[in-house]
Protein backbone atom coordinates (compact mmCIF):
# COMPACT_ATOMS: atom_id res chain seq x y z
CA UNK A 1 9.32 3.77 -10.96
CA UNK A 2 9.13 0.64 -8.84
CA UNK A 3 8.65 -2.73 -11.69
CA UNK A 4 7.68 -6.43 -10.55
CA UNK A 5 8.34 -8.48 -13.63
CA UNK A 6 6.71 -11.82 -13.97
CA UNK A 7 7.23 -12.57 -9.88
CA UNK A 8 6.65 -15.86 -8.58
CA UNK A 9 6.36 -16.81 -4.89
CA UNK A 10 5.76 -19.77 -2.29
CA UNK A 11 5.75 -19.47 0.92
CA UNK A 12 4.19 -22.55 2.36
CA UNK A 13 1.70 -23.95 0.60
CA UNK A 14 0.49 -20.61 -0.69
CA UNK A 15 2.29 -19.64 -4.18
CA UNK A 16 1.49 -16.60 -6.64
CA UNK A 17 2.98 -16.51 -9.90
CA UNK A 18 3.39 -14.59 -12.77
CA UNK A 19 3.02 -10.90 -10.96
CA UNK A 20 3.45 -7.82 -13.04
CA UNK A 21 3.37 -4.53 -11.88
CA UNK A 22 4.48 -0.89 -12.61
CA UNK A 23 3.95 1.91 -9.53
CA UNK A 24 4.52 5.37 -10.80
CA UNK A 25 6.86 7.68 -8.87
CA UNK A 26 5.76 9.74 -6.03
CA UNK A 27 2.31 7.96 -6.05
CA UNK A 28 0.18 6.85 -3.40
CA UNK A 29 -0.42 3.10 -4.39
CA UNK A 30 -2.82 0.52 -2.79
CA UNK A 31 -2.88 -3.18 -3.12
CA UNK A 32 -6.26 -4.05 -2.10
CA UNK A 33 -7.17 -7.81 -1.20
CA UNK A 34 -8.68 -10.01 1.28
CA UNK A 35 -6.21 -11.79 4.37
CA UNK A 36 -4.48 -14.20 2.86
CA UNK A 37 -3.87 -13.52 -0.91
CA UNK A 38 -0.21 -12.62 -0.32
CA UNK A 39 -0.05 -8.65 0.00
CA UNK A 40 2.18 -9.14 2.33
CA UNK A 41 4.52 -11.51 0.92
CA UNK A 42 5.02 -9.28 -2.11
CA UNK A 43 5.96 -6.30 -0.25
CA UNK A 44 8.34 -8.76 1.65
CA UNK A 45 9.85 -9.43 -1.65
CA UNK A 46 9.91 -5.82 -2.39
CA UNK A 47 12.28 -5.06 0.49
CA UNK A 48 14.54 -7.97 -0.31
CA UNK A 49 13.29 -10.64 3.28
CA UNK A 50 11.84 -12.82 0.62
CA UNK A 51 13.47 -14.15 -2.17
CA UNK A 52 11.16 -15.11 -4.91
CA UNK A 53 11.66 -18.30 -7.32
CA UNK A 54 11.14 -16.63 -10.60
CA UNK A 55 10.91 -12.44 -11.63
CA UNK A 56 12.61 -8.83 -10.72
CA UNK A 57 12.49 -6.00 -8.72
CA UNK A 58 13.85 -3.00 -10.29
CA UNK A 59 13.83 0.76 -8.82
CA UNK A 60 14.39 3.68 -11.05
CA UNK A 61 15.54 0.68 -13.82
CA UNK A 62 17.86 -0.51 -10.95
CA UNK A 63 17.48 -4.53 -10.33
CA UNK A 64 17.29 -4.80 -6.41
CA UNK A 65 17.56 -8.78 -6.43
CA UNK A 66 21.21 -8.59 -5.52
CA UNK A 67 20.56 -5.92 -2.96
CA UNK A 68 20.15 -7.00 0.86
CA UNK A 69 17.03 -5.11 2.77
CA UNK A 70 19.21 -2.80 4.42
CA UNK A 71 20.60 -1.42 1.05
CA UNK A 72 17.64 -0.80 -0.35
CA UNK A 73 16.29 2.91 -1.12
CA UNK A 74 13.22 1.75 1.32
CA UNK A 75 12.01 2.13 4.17
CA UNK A 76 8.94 -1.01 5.82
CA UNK A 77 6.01 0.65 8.05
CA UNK A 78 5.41 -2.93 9.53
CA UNK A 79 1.90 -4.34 10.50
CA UNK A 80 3.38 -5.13 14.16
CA UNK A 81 5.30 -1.99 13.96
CA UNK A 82 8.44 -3.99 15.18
CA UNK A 83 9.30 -1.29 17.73
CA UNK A 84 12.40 -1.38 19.91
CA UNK A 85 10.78 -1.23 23.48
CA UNK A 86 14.12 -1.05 25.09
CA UNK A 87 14.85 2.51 23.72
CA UNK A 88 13.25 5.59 24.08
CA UNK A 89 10.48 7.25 21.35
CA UNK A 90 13.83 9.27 20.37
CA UNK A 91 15.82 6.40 19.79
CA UNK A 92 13.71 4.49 17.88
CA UNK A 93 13.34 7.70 15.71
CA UNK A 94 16.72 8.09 14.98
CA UNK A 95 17.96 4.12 14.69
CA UNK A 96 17.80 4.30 10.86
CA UNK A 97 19.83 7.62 10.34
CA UNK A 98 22.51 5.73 13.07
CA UNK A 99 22.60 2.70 11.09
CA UNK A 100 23.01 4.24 7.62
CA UNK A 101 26.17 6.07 9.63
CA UNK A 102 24.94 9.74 10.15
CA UNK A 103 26.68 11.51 13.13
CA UNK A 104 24.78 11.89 16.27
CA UNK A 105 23.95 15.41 15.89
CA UNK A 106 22.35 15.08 12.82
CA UNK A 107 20.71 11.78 13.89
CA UNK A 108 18.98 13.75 16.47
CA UNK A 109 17.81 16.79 15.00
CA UNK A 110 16.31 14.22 11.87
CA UNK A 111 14.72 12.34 15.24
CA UNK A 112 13.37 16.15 16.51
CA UNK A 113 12.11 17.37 13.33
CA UNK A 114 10.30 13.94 12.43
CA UNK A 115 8.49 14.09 15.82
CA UNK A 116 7.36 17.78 14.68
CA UNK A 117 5.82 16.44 11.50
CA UNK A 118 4.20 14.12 13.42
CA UNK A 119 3.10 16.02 16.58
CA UNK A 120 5.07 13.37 18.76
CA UNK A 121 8.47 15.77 20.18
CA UNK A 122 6.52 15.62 23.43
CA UNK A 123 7.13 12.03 23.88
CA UNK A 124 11.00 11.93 22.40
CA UNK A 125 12.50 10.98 25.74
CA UNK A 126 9.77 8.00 26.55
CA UNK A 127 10.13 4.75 26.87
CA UNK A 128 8.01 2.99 24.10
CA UNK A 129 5.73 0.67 26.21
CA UNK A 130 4.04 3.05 28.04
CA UNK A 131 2.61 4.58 24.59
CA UNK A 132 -1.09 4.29 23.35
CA UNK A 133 -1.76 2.50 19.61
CA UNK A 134 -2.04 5.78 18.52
CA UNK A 135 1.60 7.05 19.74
CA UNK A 136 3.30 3.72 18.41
CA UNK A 137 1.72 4.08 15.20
CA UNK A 138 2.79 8.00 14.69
CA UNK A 139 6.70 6.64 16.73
CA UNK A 140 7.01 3.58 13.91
CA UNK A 141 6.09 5.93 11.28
CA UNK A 142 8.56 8.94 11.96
CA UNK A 143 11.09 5.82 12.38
CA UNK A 144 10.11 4.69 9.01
CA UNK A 145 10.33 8.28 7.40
CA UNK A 146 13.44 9.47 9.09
CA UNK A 147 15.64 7.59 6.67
CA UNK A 148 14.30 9.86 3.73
CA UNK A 149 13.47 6.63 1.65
CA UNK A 150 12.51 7.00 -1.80
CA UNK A 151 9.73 3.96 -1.54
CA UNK A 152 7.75 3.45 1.32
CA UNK A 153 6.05 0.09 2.26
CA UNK A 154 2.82 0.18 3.90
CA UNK A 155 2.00 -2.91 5.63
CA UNK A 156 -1.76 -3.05 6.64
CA UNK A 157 -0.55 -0.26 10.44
CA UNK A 158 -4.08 0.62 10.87
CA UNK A 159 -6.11 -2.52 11.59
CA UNK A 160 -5.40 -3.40 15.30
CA UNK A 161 -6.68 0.24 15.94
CA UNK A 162 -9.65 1.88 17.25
CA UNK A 163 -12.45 3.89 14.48
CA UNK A 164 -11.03 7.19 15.49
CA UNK A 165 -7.39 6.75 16.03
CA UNK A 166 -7.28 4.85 12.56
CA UNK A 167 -8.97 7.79 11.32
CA UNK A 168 -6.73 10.13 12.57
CA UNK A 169 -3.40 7.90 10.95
CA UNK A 170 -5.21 7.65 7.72
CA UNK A 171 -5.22 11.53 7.39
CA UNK A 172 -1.98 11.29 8.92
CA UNK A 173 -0.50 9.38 6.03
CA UNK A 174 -2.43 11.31 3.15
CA UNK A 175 -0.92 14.77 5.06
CA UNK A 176 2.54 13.81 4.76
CA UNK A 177 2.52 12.07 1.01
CA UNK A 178 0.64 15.38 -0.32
CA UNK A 179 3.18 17.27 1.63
CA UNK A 180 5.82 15.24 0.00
CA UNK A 181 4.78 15.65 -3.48
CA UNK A 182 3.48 19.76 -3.11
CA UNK A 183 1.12 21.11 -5.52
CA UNK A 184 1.00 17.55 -7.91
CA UNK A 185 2.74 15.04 -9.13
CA UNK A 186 6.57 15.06 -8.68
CA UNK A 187 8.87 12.27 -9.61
CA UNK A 188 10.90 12.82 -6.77
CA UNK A 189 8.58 12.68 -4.32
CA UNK A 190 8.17 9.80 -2.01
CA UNK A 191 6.24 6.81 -3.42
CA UNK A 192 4.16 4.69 -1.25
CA UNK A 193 3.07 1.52 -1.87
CA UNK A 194 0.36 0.37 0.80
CA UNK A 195 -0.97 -2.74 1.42
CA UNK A 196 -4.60 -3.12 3.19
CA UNK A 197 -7.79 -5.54 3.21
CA UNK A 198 -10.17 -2.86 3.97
CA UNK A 199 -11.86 -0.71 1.09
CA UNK A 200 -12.81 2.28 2.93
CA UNK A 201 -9.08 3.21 3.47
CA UNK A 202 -7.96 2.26 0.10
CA UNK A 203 -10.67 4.49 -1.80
CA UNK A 204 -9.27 7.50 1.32
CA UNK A 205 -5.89 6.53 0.46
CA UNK A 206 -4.59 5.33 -3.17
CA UNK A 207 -4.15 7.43 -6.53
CA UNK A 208 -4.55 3.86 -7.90
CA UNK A 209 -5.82 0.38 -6.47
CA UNK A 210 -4.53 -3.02 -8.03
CA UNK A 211 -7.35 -5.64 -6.11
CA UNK A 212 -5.04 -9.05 -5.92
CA UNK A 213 -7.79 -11.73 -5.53
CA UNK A 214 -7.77 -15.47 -6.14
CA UNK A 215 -3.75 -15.62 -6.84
CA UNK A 216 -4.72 -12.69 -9.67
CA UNK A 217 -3.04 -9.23 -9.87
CA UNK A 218 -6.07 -7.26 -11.61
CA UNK A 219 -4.69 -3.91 -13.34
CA UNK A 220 -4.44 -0.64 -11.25
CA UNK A 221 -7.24 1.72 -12.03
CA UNK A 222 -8.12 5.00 -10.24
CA UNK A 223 -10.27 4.66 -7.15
CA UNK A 224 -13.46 5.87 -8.78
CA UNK A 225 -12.97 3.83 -11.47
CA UNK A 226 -12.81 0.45 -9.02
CA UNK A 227 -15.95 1.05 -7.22
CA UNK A 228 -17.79 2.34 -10.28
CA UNK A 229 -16.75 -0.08 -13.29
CA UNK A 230 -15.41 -3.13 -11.23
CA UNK A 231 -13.44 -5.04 -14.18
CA UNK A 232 -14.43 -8.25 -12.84
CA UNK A 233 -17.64 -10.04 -10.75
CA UNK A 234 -15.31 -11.47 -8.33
CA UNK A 235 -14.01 -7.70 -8.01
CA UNK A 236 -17.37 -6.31 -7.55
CA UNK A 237 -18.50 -9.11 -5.10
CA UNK A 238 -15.12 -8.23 -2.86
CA UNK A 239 -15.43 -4.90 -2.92
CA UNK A 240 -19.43 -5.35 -1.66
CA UNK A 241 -21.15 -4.61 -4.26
CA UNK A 242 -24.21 -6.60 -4.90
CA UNK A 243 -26.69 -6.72 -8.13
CA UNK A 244 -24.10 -8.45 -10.37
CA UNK A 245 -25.38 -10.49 -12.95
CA UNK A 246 -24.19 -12.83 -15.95
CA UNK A 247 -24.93 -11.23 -19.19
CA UNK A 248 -26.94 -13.92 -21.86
CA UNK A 249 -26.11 -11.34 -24.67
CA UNK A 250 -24.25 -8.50 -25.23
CA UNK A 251 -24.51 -5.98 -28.50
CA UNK A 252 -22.94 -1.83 -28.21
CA UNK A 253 -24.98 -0.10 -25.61
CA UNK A 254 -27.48 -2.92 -24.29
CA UNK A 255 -27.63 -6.27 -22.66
CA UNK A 256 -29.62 -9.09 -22.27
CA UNK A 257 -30.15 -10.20 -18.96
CA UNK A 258 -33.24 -13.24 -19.36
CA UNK A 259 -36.37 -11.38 -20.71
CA UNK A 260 -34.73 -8.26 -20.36
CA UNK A 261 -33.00 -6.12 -22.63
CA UNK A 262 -31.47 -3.00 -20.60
CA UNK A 263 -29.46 0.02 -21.83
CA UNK A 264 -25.98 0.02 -20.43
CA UNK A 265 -23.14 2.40 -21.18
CA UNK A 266 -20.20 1.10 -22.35
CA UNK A 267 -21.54 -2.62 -23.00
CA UNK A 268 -20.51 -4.49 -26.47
CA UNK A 269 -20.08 -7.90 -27.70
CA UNK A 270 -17.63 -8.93 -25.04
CA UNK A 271 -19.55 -8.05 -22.18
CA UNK A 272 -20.21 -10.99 -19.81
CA UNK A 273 -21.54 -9.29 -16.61
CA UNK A 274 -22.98 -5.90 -15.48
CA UNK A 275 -23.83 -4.50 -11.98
CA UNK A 276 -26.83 -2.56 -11.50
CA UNK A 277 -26.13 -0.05 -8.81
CA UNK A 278 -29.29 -0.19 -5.95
């Protein structure tokens, strides 16, 4: 299990505080929220090139504070993709496995069998610059995977690319997760956590979304459960969902919106808004 305890952050002017969080091993975990409310910055802390002013980071109950990046059971699928356009599609594949000491032989046939998952082994002896968005996506994420990390961090890959190749990298990702994890859950399987602005890839993608929003971490809740009981209006209103309304009273099973008194599961005294769905 990956735990953020009670992280605080500033980078800039920007600052979050107080960030809690538990992601359950071998899930597929989003953190939904609009440019600029820190996703990024938290997985940055995550792999250890941020050092936050207050909190922890512990893997599998192991603190990773006093652990550099590169010792880290982790491997970063970066937004830029950080590629190395001096080597070869082969290379870049296998520069993990090198640096973590693996023997050349062993290096390359992790490189081969990477590019197989990904349907890339045409392209092993390419230079990177010549490659489409597409290629450089599927060439970052191989690199990313071919140190076998137990955690992988997701950082927003798919937005600089066109409707169908982002398609195509969204099933991409689910694929290889499912693969990892076989017929359900398995706590050794690998455990993404994925960090995106954009809904429709989040509901595609997550087992559970946390929405941060406003310098707030909202709990995680199962896709369905986001879109269909948003916990809060400033949820709903991010998410696009319109027709949400402050409640003037509130009793088990009904509200009062004005004149109105409407029937609404799961409503009682605390209730304070309620969407109508269209």
């Amino acid at each position: 299990m990956l735990e953020l305890r009670d992280l605080g952050l500033t980078a800039g002017a920007f600052s979050l505080s107080g960030i809690s969080l538990d992601v359950r091993p071998g899930e597929y975990f989003v953190l939904l929220g609009p440019t600029g409310s820190g996703k990024t910055l938290l997985l940055e802390v995550i792999c250890g090139l941020l050092q936050p002013r207050t909190g922890q980071v512990r893997w599998q109950g192991r603190d990773l504070m006093c652990l550099p990046p590169e010792a880290r059971p982790l491997a970063v699928l970066f937004q830029d993709l950080a590629l190395f356009d001096h080597l070869t599609v082969g290379e870049n594949i296998a520069f993990g496995p090198r640096v973590r000491g693996l023997g050349r032989a062993a290096r390359d046939a992790r490189a081969r069998a990477m590019a197989a998952r990904l349907g890339i082994e045409t392209l092993l002896g390419r230079r990177v610059e010549g490659l489409s968005g597409g290629e450089r996506q599927r060439v970052a994420l191989a690199r990313a995977l071919a140190v076998e990390p137990a955690l992988l961090l997701v950082d927003e890959p798919l937005s600089a690319l066109d409707g169908v190749t982002r398609d195509h990298l969204r099933e991409e990702l689910k694929r290889l997760h499912a693969e990892s994890r076989g017929a359900g859950p398995d706590p050794e399987a690998l455990t993404v956590v994925h960090v995106t602005h954009d809904r429709e890839e989040a509901l595609y993608l997550a087992d559970r979304i946390s929405v941060l929003l406003g310098g707030r971490l909202f709990p995680p809740v199962p896709p369905a459960d986001l879109f269909r009981r948003p916990v809060d209006p400033a949820v709903a209103r991010f998410l696009g969902l319109r027709n949400v309304f402050a409640v003037d009273e509130a009793s088990p099973g009904t509200v009062r919106l004005g004149p109105l008194t409407l029937p609404c599961e799961g409503a009682d005294a605390s209730t304070r808004s309620v969407w109508i769905r269209p």
